[in-house]
N, C-alpha and C. Protein backbone atom coordinates (compact mmCIF):
# COMPACT_ATOMS: atom_id res chain seq x y z
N UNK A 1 44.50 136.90 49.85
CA UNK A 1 44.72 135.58 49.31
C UNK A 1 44.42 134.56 50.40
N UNK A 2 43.63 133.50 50.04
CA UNK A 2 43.43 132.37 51.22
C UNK A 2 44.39 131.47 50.92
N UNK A 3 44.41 130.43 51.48
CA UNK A 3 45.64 129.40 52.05
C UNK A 3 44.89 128.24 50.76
N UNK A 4 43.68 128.48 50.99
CA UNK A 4 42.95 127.17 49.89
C UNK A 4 43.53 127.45 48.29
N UNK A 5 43.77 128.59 48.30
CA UNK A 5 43.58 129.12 46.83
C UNK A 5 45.09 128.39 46.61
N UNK A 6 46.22 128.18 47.37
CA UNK A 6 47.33 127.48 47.07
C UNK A 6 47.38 125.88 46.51
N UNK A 7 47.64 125.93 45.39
CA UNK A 7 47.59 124.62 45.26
C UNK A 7 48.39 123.05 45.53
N UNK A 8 47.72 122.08 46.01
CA UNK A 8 48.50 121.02 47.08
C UNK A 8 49.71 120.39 46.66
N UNK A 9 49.74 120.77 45.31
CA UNK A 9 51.36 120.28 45.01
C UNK A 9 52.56 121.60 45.73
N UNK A 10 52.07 122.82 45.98
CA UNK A 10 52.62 123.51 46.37
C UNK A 10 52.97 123.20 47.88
N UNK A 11 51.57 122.90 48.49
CA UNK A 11 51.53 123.11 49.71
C UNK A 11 52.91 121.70 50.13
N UNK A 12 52.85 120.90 49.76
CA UNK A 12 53.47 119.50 49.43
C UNK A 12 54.83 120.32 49.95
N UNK A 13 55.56 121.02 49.41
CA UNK A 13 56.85 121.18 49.80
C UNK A 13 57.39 121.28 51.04
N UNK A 14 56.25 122.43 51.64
CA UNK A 14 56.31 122.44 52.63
C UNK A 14 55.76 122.75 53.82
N UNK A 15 54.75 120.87 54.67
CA UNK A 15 53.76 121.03 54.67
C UNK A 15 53.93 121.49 56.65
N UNK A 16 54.91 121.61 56.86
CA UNK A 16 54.99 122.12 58.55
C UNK A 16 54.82 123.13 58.24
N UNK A 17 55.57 124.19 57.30
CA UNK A 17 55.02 125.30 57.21
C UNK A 17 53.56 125.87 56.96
N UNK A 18 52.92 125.01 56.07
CA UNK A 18 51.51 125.40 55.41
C UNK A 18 50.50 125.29 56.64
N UNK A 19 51.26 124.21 57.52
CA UNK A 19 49.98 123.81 59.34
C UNK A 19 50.25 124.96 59.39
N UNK A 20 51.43 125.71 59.82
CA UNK A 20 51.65 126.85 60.92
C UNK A 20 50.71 128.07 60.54
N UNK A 21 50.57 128.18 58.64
CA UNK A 21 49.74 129.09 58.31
C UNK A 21 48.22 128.58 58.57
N UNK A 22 47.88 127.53 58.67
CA UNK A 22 46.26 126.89 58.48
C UNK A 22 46.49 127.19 60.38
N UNK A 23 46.76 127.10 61.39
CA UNK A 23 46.71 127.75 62.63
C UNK A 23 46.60 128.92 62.86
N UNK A 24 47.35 130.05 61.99
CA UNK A 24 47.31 131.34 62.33
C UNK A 24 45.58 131.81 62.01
N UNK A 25 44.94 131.21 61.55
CA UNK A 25 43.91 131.58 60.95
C UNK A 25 43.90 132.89 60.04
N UNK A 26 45.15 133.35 59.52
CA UNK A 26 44.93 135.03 58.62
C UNK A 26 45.07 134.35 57.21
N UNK A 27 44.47 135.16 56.28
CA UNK A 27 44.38 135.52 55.32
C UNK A 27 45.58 135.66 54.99
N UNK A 28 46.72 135.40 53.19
CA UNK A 28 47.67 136.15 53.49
C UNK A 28 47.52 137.57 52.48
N UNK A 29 48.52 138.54 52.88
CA UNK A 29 48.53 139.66 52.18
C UNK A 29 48.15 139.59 50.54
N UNK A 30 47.97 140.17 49.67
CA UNK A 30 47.94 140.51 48.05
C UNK A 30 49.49 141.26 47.83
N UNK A 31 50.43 140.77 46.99
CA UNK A 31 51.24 141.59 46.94
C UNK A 31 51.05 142.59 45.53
N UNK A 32 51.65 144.00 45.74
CA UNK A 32 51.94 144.91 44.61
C UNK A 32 53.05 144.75 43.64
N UNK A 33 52.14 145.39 42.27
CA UNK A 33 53.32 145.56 41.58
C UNK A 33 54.25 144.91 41.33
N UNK A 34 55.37 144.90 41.01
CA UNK A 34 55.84 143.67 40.92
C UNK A 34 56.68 143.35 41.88
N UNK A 35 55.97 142.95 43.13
CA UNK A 35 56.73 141.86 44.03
C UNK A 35 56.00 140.38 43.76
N UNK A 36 56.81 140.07 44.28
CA UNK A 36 56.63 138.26 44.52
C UNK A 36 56.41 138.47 46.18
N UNK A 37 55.67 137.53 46.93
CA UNK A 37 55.28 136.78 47.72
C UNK A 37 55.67 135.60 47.84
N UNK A 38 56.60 135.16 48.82
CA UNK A 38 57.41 134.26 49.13
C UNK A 38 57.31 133.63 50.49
N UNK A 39 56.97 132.47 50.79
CA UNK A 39 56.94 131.44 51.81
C UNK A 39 58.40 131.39 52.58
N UNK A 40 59.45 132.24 53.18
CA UNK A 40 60.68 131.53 53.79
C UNK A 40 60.40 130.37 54.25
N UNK A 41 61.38 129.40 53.12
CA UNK A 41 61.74 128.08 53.85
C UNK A 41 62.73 128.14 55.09
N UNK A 42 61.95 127.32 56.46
CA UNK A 42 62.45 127.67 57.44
C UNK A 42 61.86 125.98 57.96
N UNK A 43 63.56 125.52 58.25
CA UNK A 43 63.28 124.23 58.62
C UNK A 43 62.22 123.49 59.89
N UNK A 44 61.92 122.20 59.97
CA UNK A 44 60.91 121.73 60.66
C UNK A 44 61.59 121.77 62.39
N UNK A 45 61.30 121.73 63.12
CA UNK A 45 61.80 122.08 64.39
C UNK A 45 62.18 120.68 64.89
N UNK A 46 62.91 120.35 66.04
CA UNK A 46 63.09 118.65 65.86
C UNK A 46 64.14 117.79 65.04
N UNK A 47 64.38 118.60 63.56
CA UNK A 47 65.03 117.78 62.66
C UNK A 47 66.30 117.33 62.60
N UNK A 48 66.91 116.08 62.33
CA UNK A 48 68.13 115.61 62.16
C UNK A 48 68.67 115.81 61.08
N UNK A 49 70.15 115.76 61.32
CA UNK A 49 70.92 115.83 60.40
C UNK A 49 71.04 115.11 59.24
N UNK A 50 72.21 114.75 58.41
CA UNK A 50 71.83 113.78 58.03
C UNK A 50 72.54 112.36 58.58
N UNK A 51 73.43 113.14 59.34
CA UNK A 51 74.44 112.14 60.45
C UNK A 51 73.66 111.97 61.49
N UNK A 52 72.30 112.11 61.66
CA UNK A 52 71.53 111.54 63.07
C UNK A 52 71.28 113.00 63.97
N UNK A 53 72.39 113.72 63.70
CA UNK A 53 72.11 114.85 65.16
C UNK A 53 70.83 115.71 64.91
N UNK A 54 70.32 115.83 66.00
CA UNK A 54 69.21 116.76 66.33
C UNK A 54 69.36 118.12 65.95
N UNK A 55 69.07 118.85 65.36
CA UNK A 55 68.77 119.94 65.15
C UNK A 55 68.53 121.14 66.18
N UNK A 56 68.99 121.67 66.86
CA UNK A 56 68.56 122.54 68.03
C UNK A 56 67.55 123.33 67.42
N UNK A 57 66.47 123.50 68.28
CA UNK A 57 65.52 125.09 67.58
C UNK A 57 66.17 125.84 67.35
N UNK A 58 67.12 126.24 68.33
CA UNK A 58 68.14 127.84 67.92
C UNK A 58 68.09 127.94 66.44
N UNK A 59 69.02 126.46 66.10
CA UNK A 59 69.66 126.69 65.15
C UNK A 59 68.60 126.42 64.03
N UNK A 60 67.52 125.83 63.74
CA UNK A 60 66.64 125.83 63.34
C UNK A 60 66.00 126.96 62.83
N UNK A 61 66.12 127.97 64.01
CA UNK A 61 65.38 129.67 63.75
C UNK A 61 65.80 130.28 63.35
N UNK A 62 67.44 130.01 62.94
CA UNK A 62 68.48 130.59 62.12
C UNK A 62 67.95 131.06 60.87
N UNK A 63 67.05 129.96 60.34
CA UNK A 63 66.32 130.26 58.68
C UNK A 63 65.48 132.09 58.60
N UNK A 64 64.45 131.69 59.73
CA UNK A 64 64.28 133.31 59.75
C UNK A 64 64.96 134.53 59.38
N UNK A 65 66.15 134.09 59.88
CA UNK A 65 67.25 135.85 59.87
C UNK A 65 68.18 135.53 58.35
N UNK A 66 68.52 134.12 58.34
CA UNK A 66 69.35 133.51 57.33
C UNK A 66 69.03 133.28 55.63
N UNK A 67 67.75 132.58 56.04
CA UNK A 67 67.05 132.38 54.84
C UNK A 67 66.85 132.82 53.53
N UNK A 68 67.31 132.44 52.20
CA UNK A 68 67.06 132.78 51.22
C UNK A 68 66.22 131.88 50.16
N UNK A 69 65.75 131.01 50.62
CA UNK A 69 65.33 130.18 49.96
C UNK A 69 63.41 130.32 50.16
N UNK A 70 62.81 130.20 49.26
CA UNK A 70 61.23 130.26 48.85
C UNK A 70 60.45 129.97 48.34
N UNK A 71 59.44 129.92 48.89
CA UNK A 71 58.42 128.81 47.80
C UNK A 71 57.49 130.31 47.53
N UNK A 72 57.10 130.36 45.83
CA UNK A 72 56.36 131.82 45.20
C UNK A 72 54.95 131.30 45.85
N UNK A 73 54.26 132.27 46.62
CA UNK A 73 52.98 132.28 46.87
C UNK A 73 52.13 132.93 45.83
N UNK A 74 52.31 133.77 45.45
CA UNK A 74 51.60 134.54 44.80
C UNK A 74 52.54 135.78 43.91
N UNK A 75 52.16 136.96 43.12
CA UNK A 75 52.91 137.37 42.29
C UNK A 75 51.59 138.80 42.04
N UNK A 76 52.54 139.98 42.24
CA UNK A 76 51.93 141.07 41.71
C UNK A 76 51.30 141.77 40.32
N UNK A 77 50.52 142.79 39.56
CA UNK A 77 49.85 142.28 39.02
C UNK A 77 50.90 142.94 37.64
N UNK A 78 52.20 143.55 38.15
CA UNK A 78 52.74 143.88 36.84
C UNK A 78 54.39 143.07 36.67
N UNK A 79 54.25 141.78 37.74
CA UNK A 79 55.52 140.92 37.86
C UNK A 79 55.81 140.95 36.36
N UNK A 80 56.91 140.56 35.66
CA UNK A 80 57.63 139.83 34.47
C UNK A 80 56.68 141.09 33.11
N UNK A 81 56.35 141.99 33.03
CA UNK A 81 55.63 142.76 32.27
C UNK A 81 56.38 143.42 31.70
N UNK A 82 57.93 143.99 32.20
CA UNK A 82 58.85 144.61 31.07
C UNK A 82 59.72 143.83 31.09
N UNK A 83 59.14 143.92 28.91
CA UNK A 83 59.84 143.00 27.92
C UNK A 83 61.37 143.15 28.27
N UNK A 84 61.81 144.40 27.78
CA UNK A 84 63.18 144.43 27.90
C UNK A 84 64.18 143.68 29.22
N UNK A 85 63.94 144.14 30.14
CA UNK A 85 63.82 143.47 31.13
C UNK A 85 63.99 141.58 31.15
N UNK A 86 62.40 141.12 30.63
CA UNK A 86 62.18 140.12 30.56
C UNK A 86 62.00 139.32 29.77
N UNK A 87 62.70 139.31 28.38
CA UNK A 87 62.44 139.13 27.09
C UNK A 87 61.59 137.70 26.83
N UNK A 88 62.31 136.44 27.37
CA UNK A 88 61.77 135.19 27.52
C UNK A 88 60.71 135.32 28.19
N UNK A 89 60.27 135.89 29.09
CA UNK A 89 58.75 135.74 30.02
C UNK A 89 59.45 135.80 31.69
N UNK A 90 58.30 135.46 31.94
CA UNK A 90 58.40 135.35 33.93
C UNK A 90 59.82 134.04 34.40
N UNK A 91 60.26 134.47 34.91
CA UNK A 91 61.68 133.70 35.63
C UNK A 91 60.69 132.65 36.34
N UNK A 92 59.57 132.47 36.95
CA UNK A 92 58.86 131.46 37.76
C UNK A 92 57.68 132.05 38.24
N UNK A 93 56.81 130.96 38.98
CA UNK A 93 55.52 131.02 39.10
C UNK A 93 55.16 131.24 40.56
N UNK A 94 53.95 131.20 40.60
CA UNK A 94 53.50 130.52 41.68
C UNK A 94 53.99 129.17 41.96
N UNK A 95 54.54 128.49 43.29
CA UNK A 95 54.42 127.33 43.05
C UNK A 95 55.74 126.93 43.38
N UNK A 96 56.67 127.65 42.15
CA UNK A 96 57.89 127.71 42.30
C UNK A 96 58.92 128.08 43.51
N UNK A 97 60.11 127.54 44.08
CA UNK A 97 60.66 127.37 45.05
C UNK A 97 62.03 128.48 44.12
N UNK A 98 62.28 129.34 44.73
CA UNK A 98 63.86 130.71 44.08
C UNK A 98 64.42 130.82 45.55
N UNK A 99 65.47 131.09 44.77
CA UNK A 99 66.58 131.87 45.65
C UNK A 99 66.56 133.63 45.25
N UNK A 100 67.14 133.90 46.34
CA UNK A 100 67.07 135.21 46.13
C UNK A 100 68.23 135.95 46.96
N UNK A 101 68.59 137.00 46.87
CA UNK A 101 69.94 137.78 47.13
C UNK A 101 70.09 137.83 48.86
N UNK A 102 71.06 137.99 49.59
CA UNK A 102 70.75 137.83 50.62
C UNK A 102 71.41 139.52 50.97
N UNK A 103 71.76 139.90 50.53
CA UNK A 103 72.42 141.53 50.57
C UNK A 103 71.19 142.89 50.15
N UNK A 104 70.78 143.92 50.50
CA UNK A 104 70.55 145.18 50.27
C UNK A 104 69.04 145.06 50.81
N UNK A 105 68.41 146.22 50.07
CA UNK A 105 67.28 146.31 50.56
C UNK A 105 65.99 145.55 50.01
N UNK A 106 66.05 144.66 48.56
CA UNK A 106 65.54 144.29 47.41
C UNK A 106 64.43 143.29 48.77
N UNK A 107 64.93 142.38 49.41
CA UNK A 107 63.96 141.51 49.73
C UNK A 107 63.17 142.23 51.36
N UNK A 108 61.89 142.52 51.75
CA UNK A 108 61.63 142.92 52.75
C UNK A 108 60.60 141.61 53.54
N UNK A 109 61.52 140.95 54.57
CA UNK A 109 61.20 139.88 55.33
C UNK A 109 60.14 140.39 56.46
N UNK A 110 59.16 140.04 56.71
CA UNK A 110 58.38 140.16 57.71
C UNK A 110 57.29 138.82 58.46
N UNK A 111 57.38 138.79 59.46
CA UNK A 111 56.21 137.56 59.66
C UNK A 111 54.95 137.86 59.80
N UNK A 112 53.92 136.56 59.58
CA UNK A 112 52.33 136.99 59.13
C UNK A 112 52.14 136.06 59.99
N UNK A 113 51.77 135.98 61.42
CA UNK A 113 50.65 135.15 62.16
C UNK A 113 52.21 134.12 62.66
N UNK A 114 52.41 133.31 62.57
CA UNK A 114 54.18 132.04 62.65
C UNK A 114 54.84 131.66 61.55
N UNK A 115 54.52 132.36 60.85
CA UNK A 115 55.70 131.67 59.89
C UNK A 115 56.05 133.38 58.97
N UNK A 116 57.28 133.04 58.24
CA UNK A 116 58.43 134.25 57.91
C UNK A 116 58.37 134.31 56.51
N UNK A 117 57.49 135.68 56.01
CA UNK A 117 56.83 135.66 54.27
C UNK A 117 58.15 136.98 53.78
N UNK A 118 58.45 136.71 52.29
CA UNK A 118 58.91 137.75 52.14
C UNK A 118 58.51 138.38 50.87
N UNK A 119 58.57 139.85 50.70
CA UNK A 119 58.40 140.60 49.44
C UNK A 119 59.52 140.34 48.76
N UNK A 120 59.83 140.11 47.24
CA UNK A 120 61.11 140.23 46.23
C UNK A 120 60.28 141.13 45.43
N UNK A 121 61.35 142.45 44.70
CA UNK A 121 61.17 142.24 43.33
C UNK A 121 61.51 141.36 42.10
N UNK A 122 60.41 141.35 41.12
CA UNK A 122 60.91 140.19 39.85
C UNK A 122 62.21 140.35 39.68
N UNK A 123 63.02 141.69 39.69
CA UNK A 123 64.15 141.52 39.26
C UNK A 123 65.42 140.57 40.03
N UNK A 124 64.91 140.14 41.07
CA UNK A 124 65.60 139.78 42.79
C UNK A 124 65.90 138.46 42.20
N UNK A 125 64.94 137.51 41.51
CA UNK A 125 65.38 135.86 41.30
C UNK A 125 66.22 135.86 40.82
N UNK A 126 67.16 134.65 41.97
CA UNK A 126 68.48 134.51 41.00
C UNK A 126 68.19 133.55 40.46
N UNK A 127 67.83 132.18 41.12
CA UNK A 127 67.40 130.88 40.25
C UNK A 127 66.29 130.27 40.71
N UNK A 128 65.60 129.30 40.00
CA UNK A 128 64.54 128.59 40.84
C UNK A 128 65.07 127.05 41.45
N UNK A 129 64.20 126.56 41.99
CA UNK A 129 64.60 125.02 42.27
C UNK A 129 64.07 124.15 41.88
N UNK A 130 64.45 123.26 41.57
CA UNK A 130 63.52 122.36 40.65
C UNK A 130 62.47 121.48 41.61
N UNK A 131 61.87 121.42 41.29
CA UNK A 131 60.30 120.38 42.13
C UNK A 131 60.97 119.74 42.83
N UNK A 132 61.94 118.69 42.30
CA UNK A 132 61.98 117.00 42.93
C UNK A 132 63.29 117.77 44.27
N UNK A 133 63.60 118.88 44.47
CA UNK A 133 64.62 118.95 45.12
C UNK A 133 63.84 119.51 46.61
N UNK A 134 64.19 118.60 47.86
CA UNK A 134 64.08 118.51 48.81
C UNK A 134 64.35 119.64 49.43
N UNK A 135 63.76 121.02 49.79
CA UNK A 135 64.05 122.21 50.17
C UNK A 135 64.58 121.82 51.69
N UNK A 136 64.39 120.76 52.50
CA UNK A 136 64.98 120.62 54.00
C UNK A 136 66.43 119.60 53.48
N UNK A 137 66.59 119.47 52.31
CA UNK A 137 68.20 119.06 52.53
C UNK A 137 68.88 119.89 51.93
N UNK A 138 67.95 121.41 51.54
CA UNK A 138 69.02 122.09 50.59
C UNK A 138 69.46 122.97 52.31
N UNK A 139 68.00 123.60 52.47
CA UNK A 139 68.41 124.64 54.05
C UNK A 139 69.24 123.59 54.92
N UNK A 140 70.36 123.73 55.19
CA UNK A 140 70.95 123.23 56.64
C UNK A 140 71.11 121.51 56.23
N UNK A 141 70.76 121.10 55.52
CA UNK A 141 70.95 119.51 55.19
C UNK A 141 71.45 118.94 56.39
């Protein structure tokens, strides 16, 4: 999958992250089956609170190990495919920003080039987030 093929309302969410991938110069993975491909939202380095204080990197890098929050990159080719399962259709898209469990083995976090992608299965979304909601005041506000 290339970085172009993402589309700019996506990239929009979150666009420190999307530089860090347009630097790494890689390609990202294709995921299987039904995982999701997930962007960890992982705050901007630098950032204030909303009371003014600075943000330490430390605590900043916290999102890496901490993180449950994601923007869907992409989606495997048998995501949302059992009915029973999924009666209404796919829980979210590409595009879409989910939460996901922060316990067992379901999500497998790894980094691609600087920034922190993760595998879910479809069954893993707990909810999505809606567009207009500011993913750097939901992480760590």
């Amino acid at each position: 999958m290339k970085l172009s093929d993402i589309p700019p309302d996506v990239q929009a969410r979150a666009p420190h992250l999307m530089e860090m991938m347009r630097a790494s110069g890689l390609e990202l993975p294709d995921p299987e089956g039904w995982q999701l491909l997930c962007l960890q939202y992982v705050r901007p380095e630098n950032q204030k609170s909303s009371g003014g204080i600075i943000i330490p990197t430390m605590v900043a890098r916290e999102d890496e190990y901490q993180g449950r929050i994601g923007i869907v990159l992409a989606t495997g080719q048998n995501c949302w495919s059992d009915s029973a399962r999924f009666p209404t259709g796919p829980r979210c898209m590409p595009g879409d920003a989910i939460i996901w469990p922060s316990a067992g083995a379901a999500a497998q976090r790894f980094k691609w080039g600087s920034v922190q992608l993760t595998l879910i299965p479809d069954t893993s979304v707990l909810a999505t987030v809606p567009a207009e909601v500011d993913l750097g005041k939901v992480v760590g506000g």
